[in-house]
C-alpha atoms as a PDB file:
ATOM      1  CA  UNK A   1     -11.812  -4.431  13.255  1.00  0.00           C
ATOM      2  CA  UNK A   2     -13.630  -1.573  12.313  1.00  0.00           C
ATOM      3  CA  UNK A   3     -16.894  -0.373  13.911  1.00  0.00           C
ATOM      4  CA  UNK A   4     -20.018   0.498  11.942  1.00  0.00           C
ATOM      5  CA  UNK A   5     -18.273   3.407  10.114  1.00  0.00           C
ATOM      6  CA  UNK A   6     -20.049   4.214   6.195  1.00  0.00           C
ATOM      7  CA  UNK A   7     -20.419   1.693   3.926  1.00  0.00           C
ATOM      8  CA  UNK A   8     -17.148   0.163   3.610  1.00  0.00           C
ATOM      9  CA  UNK A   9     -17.450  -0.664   7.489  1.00  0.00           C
ATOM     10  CA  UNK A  10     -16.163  -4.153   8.209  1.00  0.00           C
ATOM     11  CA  UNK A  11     -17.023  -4.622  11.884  1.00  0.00           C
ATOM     12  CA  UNK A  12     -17.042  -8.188  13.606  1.00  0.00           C
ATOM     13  CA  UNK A  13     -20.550  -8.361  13.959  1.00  0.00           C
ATOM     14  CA  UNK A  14     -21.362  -9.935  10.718  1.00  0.00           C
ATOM     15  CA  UNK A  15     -18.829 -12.252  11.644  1.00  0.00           C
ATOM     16  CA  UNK A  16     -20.976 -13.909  13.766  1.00  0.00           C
ATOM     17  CA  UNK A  17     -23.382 -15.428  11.013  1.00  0.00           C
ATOM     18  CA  UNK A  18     -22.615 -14.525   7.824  1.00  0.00           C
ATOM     19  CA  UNK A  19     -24.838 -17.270   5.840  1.00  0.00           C
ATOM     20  CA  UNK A  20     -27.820 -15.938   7.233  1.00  0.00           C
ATOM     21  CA  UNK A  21     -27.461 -11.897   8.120  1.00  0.00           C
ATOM     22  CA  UNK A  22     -29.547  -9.648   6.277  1.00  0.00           C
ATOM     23  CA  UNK A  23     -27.608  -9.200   3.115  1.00  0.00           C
ATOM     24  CA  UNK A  24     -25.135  -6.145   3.903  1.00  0.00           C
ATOM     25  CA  UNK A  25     -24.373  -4.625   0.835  1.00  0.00           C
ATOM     26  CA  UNK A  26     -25.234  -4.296  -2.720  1.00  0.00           C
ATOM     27  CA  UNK A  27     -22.851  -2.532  -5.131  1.00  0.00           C
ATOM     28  CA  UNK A  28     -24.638  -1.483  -8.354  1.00  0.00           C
ATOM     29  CA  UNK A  29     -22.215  -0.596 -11.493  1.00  0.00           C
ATOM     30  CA  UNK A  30     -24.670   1.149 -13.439  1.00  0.00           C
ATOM     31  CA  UNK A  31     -22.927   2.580 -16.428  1.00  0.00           C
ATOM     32  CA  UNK A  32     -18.970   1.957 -17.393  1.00  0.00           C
ATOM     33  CA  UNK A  33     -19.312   5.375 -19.037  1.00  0.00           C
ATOM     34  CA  UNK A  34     -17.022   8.223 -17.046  1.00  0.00           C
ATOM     35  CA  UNK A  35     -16.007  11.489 -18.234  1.00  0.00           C
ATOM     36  CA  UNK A  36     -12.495  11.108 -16.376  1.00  0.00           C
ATOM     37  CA  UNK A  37      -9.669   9.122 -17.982  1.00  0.00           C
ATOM     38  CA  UNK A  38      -7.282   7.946 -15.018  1.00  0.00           C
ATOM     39  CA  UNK A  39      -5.024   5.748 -15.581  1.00  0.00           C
ATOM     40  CA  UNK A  40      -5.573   3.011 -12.775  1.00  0.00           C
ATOM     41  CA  UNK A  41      -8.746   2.452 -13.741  1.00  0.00           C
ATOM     42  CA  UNK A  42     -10.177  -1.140 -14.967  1.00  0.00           C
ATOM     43  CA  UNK A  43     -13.858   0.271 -15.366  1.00  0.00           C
ATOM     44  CA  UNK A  44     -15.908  -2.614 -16.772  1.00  0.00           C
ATOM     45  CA  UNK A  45     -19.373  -3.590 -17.151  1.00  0.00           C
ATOM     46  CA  UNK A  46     -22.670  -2.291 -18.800  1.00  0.00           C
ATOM     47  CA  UNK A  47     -25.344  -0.451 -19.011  1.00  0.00           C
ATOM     48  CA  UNK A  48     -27.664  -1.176 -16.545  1.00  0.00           C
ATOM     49  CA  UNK A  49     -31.193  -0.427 -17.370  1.00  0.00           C
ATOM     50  CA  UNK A  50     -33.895   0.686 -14.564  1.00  0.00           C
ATOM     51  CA  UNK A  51     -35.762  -2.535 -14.834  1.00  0.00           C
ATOM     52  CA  UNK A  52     -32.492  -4.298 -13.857  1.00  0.00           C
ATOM     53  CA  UNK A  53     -31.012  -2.064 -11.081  1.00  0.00           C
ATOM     54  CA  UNK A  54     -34.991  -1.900  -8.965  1.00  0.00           C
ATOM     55  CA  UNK A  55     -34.972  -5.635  -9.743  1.00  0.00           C
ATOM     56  CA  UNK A  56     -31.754  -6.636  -8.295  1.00  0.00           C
ATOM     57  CA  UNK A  57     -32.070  -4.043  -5.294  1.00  0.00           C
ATOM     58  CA  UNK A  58     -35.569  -5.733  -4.393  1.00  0.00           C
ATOM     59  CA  UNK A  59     -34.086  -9.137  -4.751  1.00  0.00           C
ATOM     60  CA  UNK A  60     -31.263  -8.529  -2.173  1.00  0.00           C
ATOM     61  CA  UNK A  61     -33.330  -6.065   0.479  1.00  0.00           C
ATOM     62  CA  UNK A  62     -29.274  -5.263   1.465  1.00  0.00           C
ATOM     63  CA  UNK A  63     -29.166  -3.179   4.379  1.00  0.00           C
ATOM     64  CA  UNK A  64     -26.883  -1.119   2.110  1.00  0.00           C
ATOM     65  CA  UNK A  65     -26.284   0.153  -0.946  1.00  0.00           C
ATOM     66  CA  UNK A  66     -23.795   1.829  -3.080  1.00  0.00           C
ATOM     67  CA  UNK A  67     -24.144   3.449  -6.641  1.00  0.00           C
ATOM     68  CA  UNK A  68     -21.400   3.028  -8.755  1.00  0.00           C
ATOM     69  CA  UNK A  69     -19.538   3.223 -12.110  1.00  0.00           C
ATOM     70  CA  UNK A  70     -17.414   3.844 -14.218  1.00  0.00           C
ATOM     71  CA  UNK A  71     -19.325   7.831 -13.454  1.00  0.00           C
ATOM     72  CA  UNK A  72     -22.824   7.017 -11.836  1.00  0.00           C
ATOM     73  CA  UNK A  73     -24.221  10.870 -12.039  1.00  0.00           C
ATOM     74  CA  UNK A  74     -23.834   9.988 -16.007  1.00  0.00           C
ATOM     75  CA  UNK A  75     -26.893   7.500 -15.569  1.00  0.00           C
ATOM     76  CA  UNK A  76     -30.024   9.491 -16.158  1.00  0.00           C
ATOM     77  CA  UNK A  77     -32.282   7.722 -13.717  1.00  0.00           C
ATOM     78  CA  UNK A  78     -30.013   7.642 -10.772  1.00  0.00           C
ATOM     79  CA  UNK A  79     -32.257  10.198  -8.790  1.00  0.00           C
ATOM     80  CA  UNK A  80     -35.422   7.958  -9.529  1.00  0.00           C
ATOM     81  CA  UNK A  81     -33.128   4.681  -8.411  1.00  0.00           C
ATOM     82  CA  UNK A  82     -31.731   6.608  -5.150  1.00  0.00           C
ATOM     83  CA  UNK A  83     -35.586   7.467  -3.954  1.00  0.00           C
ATOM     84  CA  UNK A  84     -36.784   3.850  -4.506  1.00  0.00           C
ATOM     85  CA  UNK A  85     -33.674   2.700  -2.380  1.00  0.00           C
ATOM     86  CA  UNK A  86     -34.760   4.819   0.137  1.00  0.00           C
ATOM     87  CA  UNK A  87     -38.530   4.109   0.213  1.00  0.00           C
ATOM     88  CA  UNK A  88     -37.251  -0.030   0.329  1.00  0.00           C
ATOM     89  CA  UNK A  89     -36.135   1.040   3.640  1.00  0.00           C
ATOM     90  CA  UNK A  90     -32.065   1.244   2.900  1.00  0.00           C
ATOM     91  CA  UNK A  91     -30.138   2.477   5.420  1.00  0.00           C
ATOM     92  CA  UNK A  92     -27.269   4.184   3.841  1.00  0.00           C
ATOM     93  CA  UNK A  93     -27.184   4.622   0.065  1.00  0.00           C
ATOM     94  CA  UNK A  94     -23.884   5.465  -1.343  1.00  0.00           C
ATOM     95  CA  UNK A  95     -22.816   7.030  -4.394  1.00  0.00           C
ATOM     96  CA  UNK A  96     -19.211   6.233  -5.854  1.00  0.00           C
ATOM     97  CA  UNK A  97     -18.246   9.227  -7.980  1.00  0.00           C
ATOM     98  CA  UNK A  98     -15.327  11.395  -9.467  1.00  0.00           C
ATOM     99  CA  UNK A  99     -16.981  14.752  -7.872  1.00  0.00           C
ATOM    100  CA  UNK A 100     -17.497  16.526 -11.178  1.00  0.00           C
ATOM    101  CA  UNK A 101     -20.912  16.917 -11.149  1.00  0.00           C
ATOM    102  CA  UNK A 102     -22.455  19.964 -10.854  1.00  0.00           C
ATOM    103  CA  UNK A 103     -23.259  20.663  -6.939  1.00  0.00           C
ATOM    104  CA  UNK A 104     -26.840  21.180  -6.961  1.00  0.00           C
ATOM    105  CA  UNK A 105     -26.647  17.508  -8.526  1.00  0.00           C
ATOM    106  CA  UNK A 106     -25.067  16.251  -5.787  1.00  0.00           C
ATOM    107  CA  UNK A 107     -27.928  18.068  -3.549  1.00  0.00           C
ATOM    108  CA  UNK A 108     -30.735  16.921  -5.508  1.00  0.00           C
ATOM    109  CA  UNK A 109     -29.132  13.234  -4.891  1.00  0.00           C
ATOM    110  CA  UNK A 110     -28.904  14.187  -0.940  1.00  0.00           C
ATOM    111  CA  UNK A 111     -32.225  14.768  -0.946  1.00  0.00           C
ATOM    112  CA  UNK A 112     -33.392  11.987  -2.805  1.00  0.00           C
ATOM    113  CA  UNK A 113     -31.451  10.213  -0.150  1.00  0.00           C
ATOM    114  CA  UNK A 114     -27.821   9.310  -0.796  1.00  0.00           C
ATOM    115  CA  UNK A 115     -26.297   9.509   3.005  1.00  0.00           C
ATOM    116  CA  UNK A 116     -22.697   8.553   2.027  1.00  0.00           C
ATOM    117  CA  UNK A 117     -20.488  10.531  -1.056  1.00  0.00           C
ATOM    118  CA  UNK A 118     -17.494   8.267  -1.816  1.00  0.00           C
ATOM    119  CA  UNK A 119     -15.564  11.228  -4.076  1.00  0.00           C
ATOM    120  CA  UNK A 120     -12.181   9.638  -5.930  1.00  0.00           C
ATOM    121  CA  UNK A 121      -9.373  12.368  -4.933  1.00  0.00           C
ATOM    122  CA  UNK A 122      -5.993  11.556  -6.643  1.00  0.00           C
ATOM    123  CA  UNK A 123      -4.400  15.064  -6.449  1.00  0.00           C
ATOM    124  CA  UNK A 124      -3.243  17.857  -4.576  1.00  0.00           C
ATOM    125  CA  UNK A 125      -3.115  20.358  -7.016  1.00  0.00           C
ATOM    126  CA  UNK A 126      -4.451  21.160 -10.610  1.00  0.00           C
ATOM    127  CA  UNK A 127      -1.613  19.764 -12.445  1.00  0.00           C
ATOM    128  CA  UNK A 128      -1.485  16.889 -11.168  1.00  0.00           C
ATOM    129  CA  UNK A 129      -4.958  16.346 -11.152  1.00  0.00           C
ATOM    130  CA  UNK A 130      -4.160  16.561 -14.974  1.00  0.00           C
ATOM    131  CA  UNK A 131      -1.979  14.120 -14.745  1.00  0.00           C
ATOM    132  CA  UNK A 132      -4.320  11.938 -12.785  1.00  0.00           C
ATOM    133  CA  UNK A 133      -7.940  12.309 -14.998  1.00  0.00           C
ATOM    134  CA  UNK A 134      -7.086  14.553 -17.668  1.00  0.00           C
ATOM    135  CA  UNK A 135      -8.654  17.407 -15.972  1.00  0.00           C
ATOM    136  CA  UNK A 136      -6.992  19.980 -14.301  1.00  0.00           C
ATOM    137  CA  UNK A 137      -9.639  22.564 -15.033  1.00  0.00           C
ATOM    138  CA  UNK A 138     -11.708  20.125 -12.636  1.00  0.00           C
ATOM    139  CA  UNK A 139      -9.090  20.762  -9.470  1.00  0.00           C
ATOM    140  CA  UNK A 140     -11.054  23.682  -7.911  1.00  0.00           C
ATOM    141  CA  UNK A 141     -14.466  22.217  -8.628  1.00  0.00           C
ATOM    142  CA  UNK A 142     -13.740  18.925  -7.325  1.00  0.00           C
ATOM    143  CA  UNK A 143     -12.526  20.331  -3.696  1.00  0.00           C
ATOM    144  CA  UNK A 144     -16.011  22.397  -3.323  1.00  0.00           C
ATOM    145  CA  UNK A 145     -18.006  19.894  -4.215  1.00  0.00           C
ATOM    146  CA  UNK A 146     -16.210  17.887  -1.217  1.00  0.00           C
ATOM    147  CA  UNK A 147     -16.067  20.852   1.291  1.00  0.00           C
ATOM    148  CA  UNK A 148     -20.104  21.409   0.782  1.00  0.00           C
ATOM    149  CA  UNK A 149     -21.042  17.990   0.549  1.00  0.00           C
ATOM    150  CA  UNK A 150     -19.049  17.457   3.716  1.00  0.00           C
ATOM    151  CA  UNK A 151     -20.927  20.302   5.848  1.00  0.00           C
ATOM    152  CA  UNK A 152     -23.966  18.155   5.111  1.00  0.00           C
ATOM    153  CA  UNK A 153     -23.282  14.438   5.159  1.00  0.00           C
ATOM    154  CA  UNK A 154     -20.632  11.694   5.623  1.00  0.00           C
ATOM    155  CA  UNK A 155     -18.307  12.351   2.786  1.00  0.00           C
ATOM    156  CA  UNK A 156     -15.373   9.866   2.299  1.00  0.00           C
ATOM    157  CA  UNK A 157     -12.608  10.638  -0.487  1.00  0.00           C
ATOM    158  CA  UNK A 158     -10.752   7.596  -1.828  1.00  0.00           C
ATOM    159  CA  UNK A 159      -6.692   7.991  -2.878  1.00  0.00           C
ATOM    160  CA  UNK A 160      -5.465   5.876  -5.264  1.00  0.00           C
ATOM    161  CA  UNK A 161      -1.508   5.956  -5.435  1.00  0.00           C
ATOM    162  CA  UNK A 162       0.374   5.641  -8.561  1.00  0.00           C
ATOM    163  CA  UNK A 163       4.138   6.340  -9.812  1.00  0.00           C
ATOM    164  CA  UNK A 164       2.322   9.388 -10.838  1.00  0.00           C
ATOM    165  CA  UNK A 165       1.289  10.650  -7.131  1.00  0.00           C
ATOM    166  CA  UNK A 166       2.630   8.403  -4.472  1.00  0.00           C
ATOM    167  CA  UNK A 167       5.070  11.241  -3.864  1.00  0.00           C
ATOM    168  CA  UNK A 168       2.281  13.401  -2.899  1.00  0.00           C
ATOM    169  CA  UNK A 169       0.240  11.278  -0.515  1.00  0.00           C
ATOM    170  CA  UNK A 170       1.116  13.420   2.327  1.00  0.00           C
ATOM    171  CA  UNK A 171      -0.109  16.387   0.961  1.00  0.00           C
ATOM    172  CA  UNK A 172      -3.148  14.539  -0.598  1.00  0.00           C
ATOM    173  CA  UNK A 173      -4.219  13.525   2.287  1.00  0.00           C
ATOM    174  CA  UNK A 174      -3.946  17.042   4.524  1.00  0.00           C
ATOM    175  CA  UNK A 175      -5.771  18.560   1.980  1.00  0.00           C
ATOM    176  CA  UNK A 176      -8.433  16.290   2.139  1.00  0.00           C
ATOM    177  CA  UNK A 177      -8.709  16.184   6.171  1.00  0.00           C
ATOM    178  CA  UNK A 178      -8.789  20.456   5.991  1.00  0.00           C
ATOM    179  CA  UNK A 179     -11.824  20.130   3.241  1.00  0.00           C
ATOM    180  CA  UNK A 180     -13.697  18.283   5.923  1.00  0.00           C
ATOM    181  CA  UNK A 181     -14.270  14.936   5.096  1.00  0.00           C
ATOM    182  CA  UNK A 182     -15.337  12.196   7.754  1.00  0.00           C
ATOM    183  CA  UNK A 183     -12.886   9.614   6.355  1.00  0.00           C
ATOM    184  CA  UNK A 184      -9.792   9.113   4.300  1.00  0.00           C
ATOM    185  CA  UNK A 185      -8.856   5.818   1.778  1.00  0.00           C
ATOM    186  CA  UNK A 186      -5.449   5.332   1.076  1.00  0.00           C
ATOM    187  CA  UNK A 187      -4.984   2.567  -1.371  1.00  0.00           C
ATOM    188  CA  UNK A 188      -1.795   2.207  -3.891  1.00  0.00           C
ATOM    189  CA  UNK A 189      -3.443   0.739  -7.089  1.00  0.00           C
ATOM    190  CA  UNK A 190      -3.593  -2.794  -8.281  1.00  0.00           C
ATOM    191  CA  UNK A 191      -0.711  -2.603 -10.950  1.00  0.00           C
ATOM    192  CA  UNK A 192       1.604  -0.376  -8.016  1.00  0.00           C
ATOM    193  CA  UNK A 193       2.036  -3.106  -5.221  1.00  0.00           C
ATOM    194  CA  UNK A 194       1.323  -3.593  -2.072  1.00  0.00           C
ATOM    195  CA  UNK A 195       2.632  -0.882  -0.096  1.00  0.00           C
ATOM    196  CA  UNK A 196       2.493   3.100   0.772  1.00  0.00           C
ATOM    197  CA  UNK A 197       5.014   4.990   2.277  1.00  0.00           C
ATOM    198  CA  UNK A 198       5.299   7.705   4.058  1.00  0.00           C
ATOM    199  CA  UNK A 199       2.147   7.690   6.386  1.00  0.00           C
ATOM    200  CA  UNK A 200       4.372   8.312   9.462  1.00  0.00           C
ATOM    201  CA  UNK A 201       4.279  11.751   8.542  1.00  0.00           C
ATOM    202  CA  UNK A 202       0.898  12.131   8.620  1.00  0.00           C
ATOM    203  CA  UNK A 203       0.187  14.178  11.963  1.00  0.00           C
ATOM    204  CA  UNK A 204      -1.453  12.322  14.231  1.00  0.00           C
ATOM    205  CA  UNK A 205      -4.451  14.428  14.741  1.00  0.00           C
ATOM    206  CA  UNK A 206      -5.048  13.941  11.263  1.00  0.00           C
ATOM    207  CA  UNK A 207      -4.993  10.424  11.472  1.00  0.00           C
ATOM    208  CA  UNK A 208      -7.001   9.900  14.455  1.00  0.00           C
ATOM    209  CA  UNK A 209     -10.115  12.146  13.090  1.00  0.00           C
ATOM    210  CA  UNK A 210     -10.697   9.366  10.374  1.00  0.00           C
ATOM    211  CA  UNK A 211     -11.233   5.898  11.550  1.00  0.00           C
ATOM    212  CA  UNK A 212     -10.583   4.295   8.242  1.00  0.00           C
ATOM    213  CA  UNK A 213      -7.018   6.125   7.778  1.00  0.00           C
ATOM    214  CA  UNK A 214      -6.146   5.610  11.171  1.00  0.00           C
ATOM    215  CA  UNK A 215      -7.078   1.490  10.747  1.00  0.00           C
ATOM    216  CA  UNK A 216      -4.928   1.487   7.776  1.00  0.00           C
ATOM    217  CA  UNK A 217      -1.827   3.347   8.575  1.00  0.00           C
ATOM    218  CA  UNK A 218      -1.901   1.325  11.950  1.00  0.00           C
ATOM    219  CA  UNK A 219      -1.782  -1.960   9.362  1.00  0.00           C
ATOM    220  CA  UNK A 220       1.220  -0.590   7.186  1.00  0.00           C
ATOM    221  CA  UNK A 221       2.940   0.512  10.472  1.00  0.00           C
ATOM    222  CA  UNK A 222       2.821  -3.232  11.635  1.00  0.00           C
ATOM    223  CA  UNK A 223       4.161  -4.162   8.342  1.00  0.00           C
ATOM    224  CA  UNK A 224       0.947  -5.092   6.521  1.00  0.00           C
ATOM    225  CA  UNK A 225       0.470  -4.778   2.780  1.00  0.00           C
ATOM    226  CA  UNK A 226      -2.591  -3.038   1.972  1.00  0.00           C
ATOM    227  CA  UNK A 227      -2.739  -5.775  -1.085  1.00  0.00           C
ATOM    228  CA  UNK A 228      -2.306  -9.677  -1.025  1.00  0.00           C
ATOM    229  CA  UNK A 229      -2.668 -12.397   1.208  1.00  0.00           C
ATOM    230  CA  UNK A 230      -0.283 -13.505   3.618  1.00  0.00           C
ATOM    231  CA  UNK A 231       0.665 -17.219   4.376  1.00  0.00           C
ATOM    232  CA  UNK A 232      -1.418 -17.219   7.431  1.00  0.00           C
ATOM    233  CA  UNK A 233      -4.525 -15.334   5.883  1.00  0.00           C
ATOM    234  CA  UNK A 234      -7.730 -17.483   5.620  1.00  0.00           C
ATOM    235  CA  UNK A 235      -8.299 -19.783   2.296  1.00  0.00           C
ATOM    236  CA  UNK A 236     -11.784 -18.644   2.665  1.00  0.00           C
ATOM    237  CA  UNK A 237     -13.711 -15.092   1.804  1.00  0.00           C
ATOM    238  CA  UNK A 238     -16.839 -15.310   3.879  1.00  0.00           C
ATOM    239  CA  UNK A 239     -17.504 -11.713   2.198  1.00  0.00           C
ATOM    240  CA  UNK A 240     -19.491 -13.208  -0.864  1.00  0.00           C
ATOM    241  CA  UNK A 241     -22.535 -14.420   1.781  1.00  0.00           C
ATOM    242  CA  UNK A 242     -23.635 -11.290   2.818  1.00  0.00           C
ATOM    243  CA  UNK A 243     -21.934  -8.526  -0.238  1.00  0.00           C
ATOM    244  CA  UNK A 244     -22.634  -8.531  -3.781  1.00  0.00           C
ATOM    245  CA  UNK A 245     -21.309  -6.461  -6.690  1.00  0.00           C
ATOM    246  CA  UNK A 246     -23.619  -6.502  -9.562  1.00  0.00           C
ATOM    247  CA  UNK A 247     -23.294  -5.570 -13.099  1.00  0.00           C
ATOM    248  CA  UNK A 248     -26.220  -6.301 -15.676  1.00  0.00           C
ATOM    249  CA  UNK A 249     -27.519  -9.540 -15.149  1.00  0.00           C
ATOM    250  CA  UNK A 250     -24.840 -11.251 -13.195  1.00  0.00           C
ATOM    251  CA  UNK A 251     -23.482 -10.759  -9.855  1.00  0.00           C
ATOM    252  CA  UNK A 252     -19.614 -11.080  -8.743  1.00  0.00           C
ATOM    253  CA  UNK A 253     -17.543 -12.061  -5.908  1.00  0.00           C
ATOM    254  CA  UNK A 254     -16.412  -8.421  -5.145  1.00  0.00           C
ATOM    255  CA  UNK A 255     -15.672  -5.673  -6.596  1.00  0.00           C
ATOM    256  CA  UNK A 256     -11.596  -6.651  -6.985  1.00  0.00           C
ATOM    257  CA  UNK A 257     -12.108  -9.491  -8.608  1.00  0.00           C
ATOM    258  CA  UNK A 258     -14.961  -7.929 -10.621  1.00  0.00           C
ATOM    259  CA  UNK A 259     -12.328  -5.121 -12.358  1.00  0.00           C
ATOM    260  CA  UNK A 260     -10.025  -7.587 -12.467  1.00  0.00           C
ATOM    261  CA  UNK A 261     -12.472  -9.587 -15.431  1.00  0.00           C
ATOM    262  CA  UNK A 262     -13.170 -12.868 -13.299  1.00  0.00           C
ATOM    263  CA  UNK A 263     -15.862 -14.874 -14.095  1.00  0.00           C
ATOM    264  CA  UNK A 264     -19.617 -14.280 -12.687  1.00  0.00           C
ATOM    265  CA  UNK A 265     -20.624 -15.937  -9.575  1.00  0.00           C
ATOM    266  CA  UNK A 266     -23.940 -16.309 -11.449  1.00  0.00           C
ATOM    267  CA  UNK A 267     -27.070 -14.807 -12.774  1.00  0.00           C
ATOM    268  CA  UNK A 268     -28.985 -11.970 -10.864  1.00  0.00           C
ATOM    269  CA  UNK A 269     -32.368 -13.756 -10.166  1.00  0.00           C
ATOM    270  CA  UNK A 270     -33.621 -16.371  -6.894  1.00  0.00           C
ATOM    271  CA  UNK A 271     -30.711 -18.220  -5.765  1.00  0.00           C
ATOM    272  CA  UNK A 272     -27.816 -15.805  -5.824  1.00  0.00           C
ATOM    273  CA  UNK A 273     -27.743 -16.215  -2.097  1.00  0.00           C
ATOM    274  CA  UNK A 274     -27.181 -19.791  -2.180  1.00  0.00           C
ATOM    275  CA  UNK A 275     -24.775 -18.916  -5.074  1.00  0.00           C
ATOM    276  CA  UNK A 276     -22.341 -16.971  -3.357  1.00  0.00           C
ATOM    277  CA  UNK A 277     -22.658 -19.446   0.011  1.00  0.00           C
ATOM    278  CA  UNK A 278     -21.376 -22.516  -2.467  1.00  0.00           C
ATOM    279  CA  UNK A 279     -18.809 -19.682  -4.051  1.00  0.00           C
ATOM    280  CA  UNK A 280     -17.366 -19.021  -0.117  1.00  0.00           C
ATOM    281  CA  UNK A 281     -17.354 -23.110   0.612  1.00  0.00           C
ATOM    282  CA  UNK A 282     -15.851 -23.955  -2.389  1.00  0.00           C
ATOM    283  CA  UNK A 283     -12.973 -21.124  -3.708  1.00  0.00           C
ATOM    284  CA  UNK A 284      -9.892 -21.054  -2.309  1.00  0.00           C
ATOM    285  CA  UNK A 285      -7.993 -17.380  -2.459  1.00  0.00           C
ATOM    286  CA  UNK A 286      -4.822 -18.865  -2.160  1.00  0.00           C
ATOM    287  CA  UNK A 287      -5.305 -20.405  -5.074  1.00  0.00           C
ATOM    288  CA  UNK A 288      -6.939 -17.671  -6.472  1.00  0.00           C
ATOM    289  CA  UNK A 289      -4.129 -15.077  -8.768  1.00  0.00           C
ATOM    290  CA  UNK A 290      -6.643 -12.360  -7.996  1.00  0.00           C
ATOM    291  CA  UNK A 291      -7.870 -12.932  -4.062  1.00  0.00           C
ATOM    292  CA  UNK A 292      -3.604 -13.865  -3.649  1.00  0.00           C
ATOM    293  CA  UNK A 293      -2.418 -10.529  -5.412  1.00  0.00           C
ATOM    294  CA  UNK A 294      -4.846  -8.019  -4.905  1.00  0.00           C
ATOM    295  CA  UNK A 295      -7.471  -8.891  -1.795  1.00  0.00           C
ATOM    296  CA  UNK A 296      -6.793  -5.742   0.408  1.00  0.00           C
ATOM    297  CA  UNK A 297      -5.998  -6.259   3.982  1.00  0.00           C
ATOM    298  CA  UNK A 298      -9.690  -4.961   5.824  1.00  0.00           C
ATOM    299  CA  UNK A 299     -10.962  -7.997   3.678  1.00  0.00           C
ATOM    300  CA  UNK A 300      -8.361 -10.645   4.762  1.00  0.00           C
ATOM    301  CA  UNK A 301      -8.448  -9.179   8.391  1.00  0.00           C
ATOM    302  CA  UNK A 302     -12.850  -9.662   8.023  1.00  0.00           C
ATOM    303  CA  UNK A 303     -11.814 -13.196   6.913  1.00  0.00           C
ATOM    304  CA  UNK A 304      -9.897 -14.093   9.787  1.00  0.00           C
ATOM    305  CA  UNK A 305     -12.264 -13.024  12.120  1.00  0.00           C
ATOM    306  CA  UNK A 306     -15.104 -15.032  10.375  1.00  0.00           C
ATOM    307  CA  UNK A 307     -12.515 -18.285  10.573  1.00  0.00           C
ATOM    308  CA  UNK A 308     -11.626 -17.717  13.971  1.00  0.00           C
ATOM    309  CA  UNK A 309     -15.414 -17.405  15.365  1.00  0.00           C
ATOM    310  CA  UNK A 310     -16.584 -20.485  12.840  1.00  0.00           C
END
């Protein structure tokens, strides 16, 4: 598995225990509002007010914590919400975003204390980055926001494949690598399958200076999908126990299943832990359309390690 690499790290340490770890993330959709338009996207939710978001981060006390959307830097108090994540004693607060902001937003947020940029890059060039949000005039903006964010902090940049890009992946993700991120996500969207091709052409030196890329292009060069559950896979996500996704008042399984449109695990308030431990007991993903379909392979392969050390 992976070791304690950003926020999406999945290492086997929280295998160990997972009903009683320190909770180890908290996902925050605080607005569904985003000035992109791509066309993967399932961005639900609400509005999240302040009241809710400093509520819900001081009932979890997660370890870490990620800021998210639809387009977070939309949400007018997200520099306030950042410095009280901080001063609760977070250790990496994460901010999901398109990259359009202006930069000396994204330094004001660095500042406030956001340790970990997760910046959605679909293109390789202008047009297609057209194609992809509907603005092109965004290409060069996006790319140094990423390279000077990057000099400064650990800066991942997710890739979402579609019909629309897939053919491009190659060149997505050089580009990316010579911008100067610490990590690359490769991920074909939910309504494109399972699979990506091509990644044996990535150059190898490429792939091993991001641990994240490297773990999944090792998975589709075994033969993995990157999406659904195999025969073999565990009936049980231990994930729920110890990561939340919360939007408004209620809190969700993950973040899949969330823009999917499943149901709530439950209300945000005193026993969402024990909650989500009766949600992991009782739900089985292989009977699950969503966990079968879409669960992505670090969270099956997380899954299997919690079964095996049970």
């Amino acid at each position: 598995m992976l070791e304690d690499i950003g926020f999406y790290t999945l290492s086997d340490a929280r295998c160990e225990d997972p009903e009683h770890n320190q909770m180890q993330r908290c996902e925050l959709i605080l607005t569904n509002r985003c000035n992109f338009a791509c066309p993967y996207c399932r961005n639900r939710g609400e509005e999240m007010t302040m009241t809710q978001a400093v509520l819900t981060l001081e009932a979890w006390q997660a370890k870490n914590v990620r800021f998210s959307g639809g387009e977070p830097t939309l949400w007018k108090p997200l520099d306030e919400l950042v410095l009280h994540a901080k001063n609760m004693g977070a250790q990496r607060i994460a901010l999901s975003t398109n990259g359009s902001a202006h930069l000396t937003t994204y330094l004001h947020l660095l500042n406030r204390g956001v340790n970990d940029f997760s910046v959605s890059f679909d293109a390789c060039c202008a047009s297609e980055q057209g194609e992809m949000a509907g603005k092109a005039e965004q290409f060069d903006h996006l790319c140094n926001n990423i390279r000077e964010l990057s000099k400064r902090t650990y800066v991942t940049v997710g890739v979402v494949l579609t019909d629309t890009n897939a053919d491009s992946m190659f060149e997505i993700v050089t580009l990316a690598h010579s911008l100067g991120v610490a990590d690359i996500r490769i991920i074909p969207a939910a309504q494109n399958g399972a699979m990506i091709k091509g990644v044996e052409a990535i150059p190898q030196h490429v792939v091993d200076a991001h641990p994240i890329l490297k773990h999944r292009v090792v998975n589709l060069l075994a033969g993995l999908p990157v999406r659904s559950l195999t025969d073999s896979d565990s009936t049980r996500c231990y994930l729920p126990m110890d990561d939340s996704i919360v939007s408004g008042n209620y809190h969700y399984p993950c973040v899949i299943k969330f823009r999917e449109g499943c149901e709530p695990v439950g209300k945000v308030g005193p026993t969402m832990r024990a909650d989500r431990i009766k949600w992991s007991e009782s739900h089985n993903t292989h009977k699950d359309p969503i966990c079968k379909e879409f669960c992505l392979d670090f969270c099956a392969q997380h899954n299997n390690t919690c079964r095996r050390m049970a």
